[in-house]
Protein backbone atom coordinates (compact mmCIF):
# COMPACT_ATOMS: atom_id res chain seq x y z
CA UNK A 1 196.42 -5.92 -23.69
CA UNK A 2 194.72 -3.70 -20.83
CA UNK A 3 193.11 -0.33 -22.57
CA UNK A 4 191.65 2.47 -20.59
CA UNK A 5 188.06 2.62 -19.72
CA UNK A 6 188.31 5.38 -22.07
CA UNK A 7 189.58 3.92 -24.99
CA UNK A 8 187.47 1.12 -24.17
CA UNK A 9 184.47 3.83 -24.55
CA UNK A 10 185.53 3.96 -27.57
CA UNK A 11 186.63 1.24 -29.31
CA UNK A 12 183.26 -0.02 -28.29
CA UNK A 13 181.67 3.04 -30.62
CA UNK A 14 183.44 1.60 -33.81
CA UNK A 15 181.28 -0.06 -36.20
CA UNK A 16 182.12 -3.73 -36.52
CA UNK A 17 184.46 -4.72 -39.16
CA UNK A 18 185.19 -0.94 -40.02
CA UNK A 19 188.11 0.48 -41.59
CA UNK A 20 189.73 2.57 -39.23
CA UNK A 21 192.25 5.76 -38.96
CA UNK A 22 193.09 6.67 -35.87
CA UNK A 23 194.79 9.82 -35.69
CA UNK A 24 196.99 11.24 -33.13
CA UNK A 25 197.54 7.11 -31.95
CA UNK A 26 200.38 7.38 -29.64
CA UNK A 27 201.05 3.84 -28.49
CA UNK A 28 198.72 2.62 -31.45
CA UNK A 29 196.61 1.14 -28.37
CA UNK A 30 193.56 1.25 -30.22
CA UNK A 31 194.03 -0.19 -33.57
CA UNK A 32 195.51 -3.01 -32.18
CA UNK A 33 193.11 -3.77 -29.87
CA UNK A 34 190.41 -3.14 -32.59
CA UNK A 35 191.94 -4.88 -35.06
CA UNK A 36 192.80 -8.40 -32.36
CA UNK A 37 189.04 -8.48 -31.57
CA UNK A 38 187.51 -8.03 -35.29
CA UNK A 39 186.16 -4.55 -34.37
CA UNK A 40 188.53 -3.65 -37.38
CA UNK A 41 189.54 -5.43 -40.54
CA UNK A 42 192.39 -3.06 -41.03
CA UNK A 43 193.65 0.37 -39.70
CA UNK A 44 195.72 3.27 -40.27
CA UNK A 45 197.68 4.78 -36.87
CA UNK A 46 198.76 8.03 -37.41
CA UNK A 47 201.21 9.53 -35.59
CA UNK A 48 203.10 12.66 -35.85
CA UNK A 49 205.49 12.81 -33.70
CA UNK A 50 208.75 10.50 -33.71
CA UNK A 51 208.77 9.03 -30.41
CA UNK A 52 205.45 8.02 -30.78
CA UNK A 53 205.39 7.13 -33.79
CA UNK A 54 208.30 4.60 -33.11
CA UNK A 55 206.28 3.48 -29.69
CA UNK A 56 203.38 2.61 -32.29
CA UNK A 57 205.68 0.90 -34.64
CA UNK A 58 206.33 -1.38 -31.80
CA UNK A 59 203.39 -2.20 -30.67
CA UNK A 60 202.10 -3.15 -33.74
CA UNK A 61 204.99 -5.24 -34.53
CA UNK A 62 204.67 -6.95 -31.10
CA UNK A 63 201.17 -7.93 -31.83
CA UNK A 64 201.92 -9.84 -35.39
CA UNK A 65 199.35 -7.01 -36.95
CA UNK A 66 201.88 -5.35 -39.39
CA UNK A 67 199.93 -6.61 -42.29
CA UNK A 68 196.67 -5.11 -41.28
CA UNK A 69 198.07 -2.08 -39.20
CA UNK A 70 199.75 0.79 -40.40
CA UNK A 71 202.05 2.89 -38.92
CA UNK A 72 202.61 6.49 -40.76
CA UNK A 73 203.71 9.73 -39.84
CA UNK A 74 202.14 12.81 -40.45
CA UNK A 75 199.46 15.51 -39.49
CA UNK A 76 196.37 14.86 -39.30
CA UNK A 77 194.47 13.51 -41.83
CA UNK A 78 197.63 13.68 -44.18
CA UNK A 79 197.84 9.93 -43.23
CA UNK A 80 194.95 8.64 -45.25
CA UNK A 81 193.95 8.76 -48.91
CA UNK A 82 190.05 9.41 -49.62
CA UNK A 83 188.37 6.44 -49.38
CA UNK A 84 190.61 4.23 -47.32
CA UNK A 85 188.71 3.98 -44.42
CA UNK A 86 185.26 4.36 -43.43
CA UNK A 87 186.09 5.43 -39.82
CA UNK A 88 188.16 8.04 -38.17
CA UNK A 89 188.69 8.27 -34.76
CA UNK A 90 190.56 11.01 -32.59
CA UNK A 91 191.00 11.37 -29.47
CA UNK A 92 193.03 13.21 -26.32
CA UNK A 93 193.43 16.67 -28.37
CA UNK A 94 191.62 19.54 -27.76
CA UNK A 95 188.43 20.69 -29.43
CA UNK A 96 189.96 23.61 -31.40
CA UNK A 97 192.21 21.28 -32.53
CA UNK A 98 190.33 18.22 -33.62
CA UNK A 99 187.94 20.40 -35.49
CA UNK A 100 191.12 22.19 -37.72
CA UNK A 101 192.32 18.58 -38.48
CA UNK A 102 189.00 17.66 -39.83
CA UNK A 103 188.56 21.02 -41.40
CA UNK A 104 191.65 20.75 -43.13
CA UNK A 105 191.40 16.86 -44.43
CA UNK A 106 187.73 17.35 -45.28
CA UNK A 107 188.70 15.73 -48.57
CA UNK A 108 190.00 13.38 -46.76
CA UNK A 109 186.37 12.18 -45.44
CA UNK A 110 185.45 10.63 -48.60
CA UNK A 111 183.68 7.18 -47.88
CA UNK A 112 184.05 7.75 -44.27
CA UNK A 113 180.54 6.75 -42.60
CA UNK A 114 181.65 7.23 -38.63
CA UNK A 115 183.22 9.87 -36.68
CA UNK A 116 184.49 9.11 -33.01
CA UNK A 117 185.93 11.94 -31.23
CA UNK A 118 187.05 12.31 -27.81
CA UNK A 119 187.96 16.21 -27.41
CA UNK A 120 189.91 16.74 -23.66
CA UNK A 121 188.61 20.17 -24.22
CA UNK A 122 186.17 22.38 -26.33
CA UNK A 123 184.13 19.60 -26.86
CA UNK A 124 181.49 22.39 -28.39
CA UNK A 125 183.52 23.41 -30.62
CA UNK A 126 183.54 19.50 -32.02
CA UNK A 127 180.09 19.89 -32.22
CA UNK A 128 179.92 23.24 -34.18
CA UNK A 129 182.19 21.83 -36.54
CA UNK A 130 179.57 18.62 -36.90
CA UNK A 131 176.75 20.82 -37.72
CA UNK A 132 177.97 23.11 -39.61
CA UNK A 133 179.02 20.32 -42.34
CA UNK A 134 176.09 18.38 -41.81
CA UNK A 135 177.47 15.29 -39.40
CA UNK A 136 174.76 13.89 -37.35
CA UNK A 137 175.91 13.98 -34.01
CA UNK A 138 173.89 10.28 -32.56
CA UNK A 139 175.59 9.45 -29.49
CA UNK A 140 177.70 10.96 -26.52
CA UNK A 141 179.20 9.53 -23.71
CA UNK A 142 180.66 11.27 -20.21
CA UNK A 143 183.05 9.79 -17.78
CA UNK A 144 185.84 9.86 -15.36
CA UNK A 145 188.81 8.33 -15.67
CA UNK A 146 191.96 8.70 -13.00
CA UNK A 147 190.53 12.38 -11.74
CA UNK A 148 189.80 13.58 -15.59
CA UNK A 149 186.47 14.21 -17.22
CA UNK A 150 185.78 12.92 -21.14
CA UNK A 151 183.50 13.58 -23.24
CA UNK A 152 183.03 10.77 -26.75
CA UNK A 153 181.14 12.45 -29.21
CA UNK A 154 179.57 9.97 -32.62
CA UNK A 155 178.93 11.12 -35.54
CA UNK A 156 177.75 9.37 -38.41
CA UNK A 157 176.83 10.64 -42.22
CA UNK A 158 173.36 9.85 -42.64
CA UNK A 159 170.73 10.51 -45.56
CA UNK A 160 168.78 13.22 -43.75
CA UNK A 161 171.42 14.72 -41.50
CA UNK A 162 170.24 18.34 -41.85
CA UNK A 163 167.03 17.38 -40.44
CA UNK A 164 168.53 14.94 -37.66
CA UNK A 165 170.52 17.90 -36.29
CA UNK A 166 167.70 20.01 -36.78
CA UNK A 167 165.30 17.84 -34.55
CA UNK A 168 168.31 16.66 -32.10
CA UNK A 169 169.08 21.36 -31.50
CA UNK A 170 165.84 22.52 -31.53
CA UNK A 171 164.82 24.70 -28.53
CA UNK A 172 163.25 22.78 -25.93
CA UNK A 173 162.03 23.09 -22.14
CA UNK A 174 163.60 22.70 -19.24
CA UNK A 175 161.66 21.29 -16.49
CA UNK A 176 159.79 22.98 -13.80
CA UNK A 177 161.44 26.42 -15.64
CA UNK A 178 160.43 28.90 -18.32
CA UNK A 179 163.90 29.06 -19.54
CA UNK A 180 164.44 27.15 -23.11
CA UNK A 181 167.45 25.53 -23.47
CA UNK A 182 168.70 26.96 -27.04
CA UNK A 183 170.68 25.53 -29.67
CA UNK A 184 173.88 27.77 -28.05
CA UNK A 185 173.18 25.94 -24.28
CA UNK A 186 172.99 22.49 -26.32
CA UNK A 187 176.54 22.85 -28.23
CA UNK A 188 177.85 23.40 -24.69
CA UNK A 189 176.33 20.84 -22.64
CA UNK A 190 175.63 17.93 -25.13
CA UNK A 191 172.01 17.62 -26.64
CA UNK A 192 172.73 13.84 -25.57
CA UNK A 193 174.39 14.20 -22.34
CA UNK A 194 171.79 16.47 -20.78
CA UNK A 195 168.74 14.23 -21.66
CA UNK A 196 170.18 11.81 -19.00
CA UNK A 197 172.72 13.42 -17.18
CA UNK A 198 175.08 11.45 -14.99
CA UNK A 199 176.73 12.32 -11.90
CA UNK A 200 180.18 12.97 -13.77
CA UNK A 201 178.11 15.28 -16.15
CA UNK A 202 176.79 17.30 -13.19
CA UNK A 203 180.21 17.62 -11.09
CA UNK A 204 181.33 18.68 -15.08
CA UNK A 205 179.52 21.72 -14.86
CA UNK A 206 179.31 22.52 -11.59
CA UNK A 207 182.68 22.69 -11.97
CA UNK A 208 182.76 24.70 -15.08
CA UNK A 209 180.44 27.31 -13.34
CA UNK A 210 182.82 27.96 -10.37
CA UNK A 211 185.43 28.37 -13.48
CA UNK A 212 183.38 31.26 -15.27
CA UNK A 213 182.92 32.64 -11.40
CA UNK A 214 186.60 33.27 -10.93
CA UNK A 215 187.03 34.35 -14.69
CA UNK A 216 184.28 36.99 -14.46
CA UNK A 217 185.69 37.93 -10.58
CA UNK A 218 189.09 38.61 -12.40
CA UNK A 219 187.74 40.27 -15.34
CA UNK A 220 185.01 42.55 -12.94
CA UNK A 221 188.32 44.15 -11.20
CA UNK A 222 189.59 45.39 -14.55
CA UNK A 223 188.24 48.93 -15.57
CA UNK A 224 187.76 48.85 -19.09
CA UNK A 225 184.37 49.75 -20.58
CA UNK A 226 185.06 46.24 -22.72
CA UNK A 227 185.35 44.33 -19.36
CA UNK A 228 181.99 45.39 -18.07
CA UNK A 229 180.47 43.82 -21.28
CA UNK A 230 182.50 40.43 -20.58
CA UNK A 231 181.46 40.47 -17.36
CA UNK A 232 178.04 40.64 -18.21
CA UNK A 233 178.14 37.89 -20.55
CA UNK A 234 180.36 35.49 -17.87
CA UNK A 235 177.66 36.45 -15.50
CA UNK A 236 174.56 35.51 -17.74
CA UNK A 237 176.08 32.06 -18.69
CA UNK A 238 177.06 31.37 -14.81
CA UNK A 239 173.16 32.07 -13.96
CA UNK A 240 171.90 30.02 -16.90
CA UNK A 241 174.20 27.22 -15.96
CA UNK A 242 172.81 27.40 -12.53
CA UNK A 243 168.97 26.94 -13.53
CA UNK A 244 170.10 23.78 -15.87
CA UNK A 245 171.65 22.22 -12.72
CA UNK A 246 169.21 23.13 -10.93
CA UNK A 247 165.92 21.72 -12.89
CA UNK A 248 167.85 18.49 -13.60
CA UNK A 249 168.81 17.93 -10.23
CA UNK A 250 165.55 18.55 -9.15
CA UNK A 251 163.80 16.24 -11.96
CA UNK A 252 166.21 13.39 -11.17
CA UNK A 253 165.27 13.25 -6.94
């Protein structure tokens, strides 16, 4: 079978011979493939819509795997009991969204070791949710896949995660600048992605700043006193945004 480059990203992120949940599975592309080439001894696809779910169904049948795949409906983390797996993967939602599904099943995370999420959007918002209940985030990954930008976030549980995070969003310097990139600038960009930042990360946010121009453009033409604030703060972010580019363009050439 012929995965994406990236669920290939991230199959290649699972620990070997893990337990696996994959949630949101669609096709169940990824469980099967993890479970054919001993990435996985076993996994759960979760699914919770029919078609999918039925498209899953399939493909696990197709592949001989029904007795070490399965198939079950339901939302989110509903799909698992605590301590069936020791990794969770989810991927092609949005931030906002991947963070309420492991806020909600957080009982859910019992004996799970490895987190691999692949947020389409709002990937800080992953990485809030990380820190905030002590996940240590230890590796990210950027690409660009058929005109789309991802972004794979790991997280694992590990004996000192307070002080891993602590270390991995402390303040630090930005080249050739006096501006410190803060623990707010590292949720956004990736405290991972911007120690070596690719060309995919770059066109990311160069993109992202044009974004925030045109927001702040529409919101500076609106004459509420509450406007002027926003576009103050739009304004702010586009100009730090610029000075990261800037400095790590500079200390790449």
């Amino acid at each position: 079978m012929k995965l994406s480059a990236r669920l290939i990203q991230i199959a290649g992120r699972l620990p070997m011979g893990c337990k696996l949940a994959d949630i949101g599975s669609d096709h169940a592309l990824l469980p099967v493939y993890a479970v054919k080439n001993g990435l996985a001894l076993s996994a759960v696809a979760g699914e919770v819509n029919e078609g999918p779910l039925k498209a899953a169904q399939q493909q696990v049948a197709q592949a001989g795997l029904t007795s070490s795949i399965a198939v079950r409906k339901g939302d989110g983390l509903a799909v698992i009991t605590p301590g069936e797996v020791d990794t969770i993967t989810i991927a092609g939602m949005g931030g906002a969204l991947i963070a309420s599904i492991l806020e909600a099943g957080q009982e859910k995370l019992e004996g799970v070791h490895t987190l691999v999420l692949q947020p389409n959007v709002g990937e800080d918002l992953v990485r809030r949710w990380l820190l905030r209940h002590e996940w240590a985030l230890t590796e990210e990954s950027i690409l660009e896949e058929d005109g789309k930008i991802y972004e794979i976030l790991t997280a694992k549980r590990l004996p000192d995660s307070t002080g891993f995070n602590a270390r991995l969003y402390a303040p630090r310097s930005l080249p050739g600048s006096k501006m410190k990139l803060t623990e707010e600038l590292l949720l956004l960009l990736g405290p991972w992605l911007i120690e070596e930042p690719n060309a995919v990360w770059f066109e990311k946010w160069h993109g992202e700043i044009k974004q925030l121009e045109r927001i702040r453009s529409s919101v500076a033409s609106s004459s509420h006193e509450a406007s002027r604030v926003k576009e103050q703060e739009l304004s702010e972010l586009a100009r730090q945004l610029r000075e990261v580019m800037e400095c790590l363009q500079k200390d790449k050439q």
